[in-house]
C-alpha atoms as a PDB file:
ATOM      1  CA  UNK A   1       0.000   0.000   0.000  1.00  0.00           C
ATOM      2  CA  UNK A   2       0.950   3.676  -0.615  1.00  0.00           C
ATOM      3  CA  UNK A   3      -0.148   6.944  -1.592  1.00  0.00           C
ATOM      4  CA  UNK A   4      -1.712   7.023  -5.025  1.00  0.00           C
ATOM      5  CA  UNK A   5       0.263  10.828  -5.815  1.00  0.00           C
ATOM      6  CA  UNK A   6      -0.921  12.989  -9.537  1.00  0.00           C
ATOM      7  CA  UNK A   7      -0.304  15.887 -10.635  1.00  0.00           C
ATOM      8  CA  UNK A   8      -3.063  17.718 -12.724  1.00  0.00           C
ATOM      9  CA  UNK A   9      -3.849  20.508 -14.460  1.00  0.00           C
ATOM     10  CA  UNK A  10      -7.798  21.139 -15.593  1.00  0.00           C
ATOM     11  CA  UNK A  11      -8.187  17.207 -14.755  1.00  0.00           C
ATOM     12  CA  UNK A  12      -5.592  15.884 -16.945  1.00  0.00           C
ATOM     13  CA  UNK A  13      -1.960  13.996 -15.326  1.00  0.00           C
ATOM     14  CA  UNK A  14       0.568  16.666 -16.335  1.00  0.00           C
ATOM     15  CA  UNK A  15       3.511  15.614 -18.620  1.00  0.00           C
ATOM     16  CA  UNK A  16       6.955  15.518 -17.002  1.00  0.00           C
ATOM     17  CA  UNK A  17      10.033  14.106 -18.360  1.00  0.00           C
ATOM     18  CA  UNK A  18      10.110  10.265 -18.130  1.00  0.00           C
ATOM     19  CA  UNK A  19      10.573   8.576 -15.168  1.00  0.00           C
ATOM     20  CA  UNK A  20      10.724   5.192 -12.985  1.00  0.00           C
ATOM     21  CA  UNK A  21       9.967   6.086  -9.646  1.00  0.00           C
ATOM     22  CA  UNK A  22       7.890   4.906  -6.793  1.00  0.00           C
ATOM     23  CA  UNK A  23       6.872   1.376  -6.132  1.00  0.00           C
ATOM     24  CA  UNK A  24       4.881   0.616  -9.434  1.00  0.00           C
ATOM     25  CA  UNK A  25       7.432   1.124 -12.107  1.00  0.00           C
ATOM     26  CA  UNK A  26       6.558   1.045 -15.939  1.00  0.00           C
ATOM     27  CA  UNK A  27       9.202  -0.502 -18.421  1.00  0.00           C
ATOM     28  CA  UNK A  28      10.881   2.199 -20.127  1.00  0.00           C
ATOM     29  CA  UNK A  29       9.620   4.601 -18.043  1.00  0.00           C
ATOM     30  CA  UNK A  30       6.474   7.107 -17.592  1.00  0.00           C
ATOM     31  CA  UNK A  31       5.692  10.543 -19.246  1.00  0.00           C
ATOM     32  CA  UNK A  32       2.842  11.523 -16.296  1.00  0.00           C
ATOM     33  CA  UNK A  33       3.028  13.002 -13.218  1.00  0.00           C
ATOM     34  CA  UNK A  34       2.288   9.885 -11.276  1.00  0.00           C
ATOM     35  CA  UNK A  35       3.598   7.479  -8.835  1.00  0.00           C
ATOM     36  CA  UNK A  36       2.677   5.516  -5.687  1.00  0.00           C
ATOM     37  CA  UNK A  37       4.987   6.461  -2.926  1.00  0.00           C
ATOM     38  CA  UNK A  38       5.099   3.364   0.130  1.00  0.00           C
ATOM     39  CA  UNK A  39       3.383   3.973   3.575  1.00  0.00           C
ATOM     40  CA  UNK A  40       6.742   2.396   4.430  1.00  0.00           C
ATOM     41  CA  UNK A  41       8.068   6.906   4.799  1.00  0.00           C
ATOM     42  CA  UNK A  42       5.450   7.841   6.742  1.00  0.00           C
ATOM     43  CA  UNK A  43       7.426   8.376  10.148  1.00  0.00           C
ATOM     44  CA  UNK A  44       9.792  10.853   8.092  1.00  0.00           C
ATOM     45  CA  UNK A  45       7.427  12.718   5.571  1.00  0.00           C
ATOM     46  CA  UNK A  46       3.577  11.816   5.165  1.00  0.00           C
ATOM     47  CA  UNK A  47       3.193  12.538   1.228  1.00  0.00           C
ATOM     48  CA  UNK A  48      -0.217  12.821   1.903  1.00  0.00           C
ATOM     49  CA  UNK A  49       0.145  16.174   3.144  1.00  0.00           C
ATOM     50  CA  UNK A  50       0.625  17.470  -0.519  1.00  0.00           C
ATOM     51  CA  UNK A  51      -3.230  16.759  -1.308  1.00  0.00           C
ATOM     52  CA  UNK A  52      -4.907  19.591  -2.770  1.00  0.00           C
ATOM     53  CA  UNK A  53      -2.177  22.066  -2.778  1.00  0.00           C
ATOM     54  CA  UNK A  54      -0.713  23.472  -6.001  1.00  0.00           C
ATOM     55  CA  UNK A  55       2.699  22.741  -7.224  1.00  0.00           C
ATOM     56  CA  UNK A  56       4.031  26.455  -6.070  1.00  0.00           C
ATOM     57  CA  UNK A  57       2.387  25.960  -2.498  1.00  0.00           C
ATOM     58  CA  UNK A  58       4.134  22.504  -2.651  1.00  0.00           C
ATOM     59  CA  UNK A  59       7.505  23.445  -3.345  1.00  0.00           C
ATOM     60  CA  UNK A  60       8.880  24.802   0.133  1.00  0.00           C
ATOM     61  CA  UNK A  61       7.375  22.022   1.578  1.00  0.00           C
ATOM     62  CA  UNK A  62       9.210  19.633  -0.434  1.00  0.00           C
ATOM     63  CA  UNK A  63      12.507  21.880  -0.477  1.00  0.00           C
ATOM     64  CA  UNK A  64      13.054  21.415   3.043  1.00  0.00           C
ATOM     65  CA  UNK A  65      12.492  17.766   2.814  1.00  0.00           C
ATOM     66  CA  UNK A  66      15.459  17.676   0.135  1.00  0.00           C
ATOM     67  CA  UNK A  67      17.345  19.676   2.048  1.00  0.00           C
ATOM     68  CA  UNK A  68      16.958  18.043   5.682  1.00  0.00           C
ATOM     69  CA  UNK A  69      17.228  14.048   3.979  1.00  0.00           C
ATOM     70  CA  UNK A  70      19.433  14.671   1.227  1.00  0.00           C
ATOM     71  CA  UNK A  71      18.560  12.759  -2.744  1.00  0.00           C
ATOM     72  CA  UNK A  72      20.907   9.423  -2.174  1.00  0.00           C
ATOM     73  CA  UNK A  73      18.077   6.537  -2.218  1.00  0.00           C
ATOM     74  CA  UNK A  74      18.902   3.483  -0.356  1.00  0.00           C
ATOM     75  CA  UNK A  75      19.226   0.457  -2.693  1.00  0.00           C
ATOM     76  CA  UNK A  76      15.785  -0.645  -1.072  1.00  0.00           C
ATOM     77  CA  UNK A  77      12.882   1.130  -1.821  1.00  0.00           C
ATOM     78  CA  UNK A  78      10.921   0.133   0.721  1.00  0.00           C
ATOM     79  CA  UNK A  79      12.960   0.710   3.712  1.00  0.00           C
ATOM     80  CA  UNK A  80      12.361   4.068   5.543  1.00  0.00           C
ATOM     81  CA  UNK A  81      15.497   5.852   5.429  1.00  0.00           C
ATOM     82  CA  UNK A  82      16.415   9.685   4.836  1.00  0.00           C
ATOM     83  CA  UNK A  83      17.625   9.241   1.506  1.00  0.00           C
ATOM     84  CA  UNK A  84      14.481   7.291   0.635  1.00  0.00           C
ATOM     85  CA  UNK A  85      12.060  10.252   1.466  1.00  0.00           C
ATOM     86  CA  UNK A  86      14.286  12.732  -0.089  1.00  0.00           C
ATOM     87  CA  UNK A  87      14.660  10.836  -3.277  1.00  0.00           C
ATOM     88  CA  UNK A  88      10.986  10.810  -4.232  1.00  0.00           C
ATOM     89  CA  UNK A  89      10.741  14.371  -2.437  1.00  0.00           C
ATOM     90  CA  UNK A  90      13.114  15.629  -5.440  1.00  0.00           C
ATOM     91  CA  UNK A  91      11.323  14.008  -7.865  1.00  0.00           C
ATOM     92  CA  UNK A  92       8.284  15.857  -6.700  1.00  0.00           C
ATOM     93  CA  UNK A  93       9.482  18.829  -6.240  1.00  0.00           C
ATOM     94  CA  UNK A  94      11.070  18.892  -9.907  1.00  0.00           C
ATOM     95  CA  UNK A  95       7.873  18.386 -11.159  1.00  0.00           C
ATOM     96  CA  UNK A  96       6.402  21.089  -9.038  1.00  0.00           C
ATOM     97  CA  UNK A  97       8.518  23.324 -10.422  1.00  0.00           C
ATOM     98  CA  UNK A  98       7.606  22.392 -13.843  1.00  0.00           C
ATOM     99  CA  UNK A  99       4.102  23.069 -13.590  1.00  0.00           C
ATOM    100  CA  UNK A 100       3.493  25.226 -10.445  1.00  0.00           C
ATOM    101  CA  UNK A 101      -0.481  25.824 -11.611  1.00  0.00           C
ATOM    102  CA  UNK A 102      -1.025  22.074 -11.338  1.00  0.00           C
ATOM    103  CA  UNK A 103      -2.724  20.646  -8.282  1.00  0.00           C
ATOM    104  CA  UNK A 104      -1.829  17.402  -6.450  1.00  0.00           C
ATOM    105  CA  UNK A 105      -3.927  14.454  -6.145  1.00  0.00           C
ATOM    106  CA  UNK A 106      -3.061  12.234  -3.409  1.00  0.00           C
ATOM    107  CA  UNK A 107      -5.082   9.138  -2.424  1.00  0.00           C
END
């Protein structure tokens, strides 16, 4: 189980350069602002937080979990370590940046 995390814009998943993060992981990558991020972080970051706020509002938030855990992921996904969080912080934060309008989804 995880959080269910989108971008959108007027609806629609966002484009972002492609990507394999998160515990489902397409082949070859993924072209849409979406991933599932594990329960596993929640005593370090609760994604869930991000719900309903817009990229901009999003991107302090998730600058100062960059900057307290650092990017270097652990070489298992699933374990709740600093480097974890940050990891798929920086990957949401980049695509914050990208579209600040957007608004996050997060089931």
């Amino acid at each position: 189980m995880g959080w269910g995390i989108d971008l959108r814009k007027d609806g629609k998943i966002v484009q972002v350069p492609a990507h394999q993060s998160g515990s489902n992981i397409c082949i070859g990558g993924d072209d849409e602002a979406t991933c599932t991020v594990t329960y596993n972080y929640s005593p370090l970051f609760r994604f869930g937080m991000l719900a309903g706020k817009t990229g901009k509002e999003s991107i302090p938030i998730l600058e100062e979990v960059v900057e307290k855990y650092g990017t270097t992921p652990d070489d298992n996904y699933w374990d709740c370590t600093e480097g974890n969080v940050g990891h798929m912080a920086s990957i949401l934060l980049g695509w914050a940046r990208l579209h600040p309008d957007a608004v996050w989804d997060v089931d």
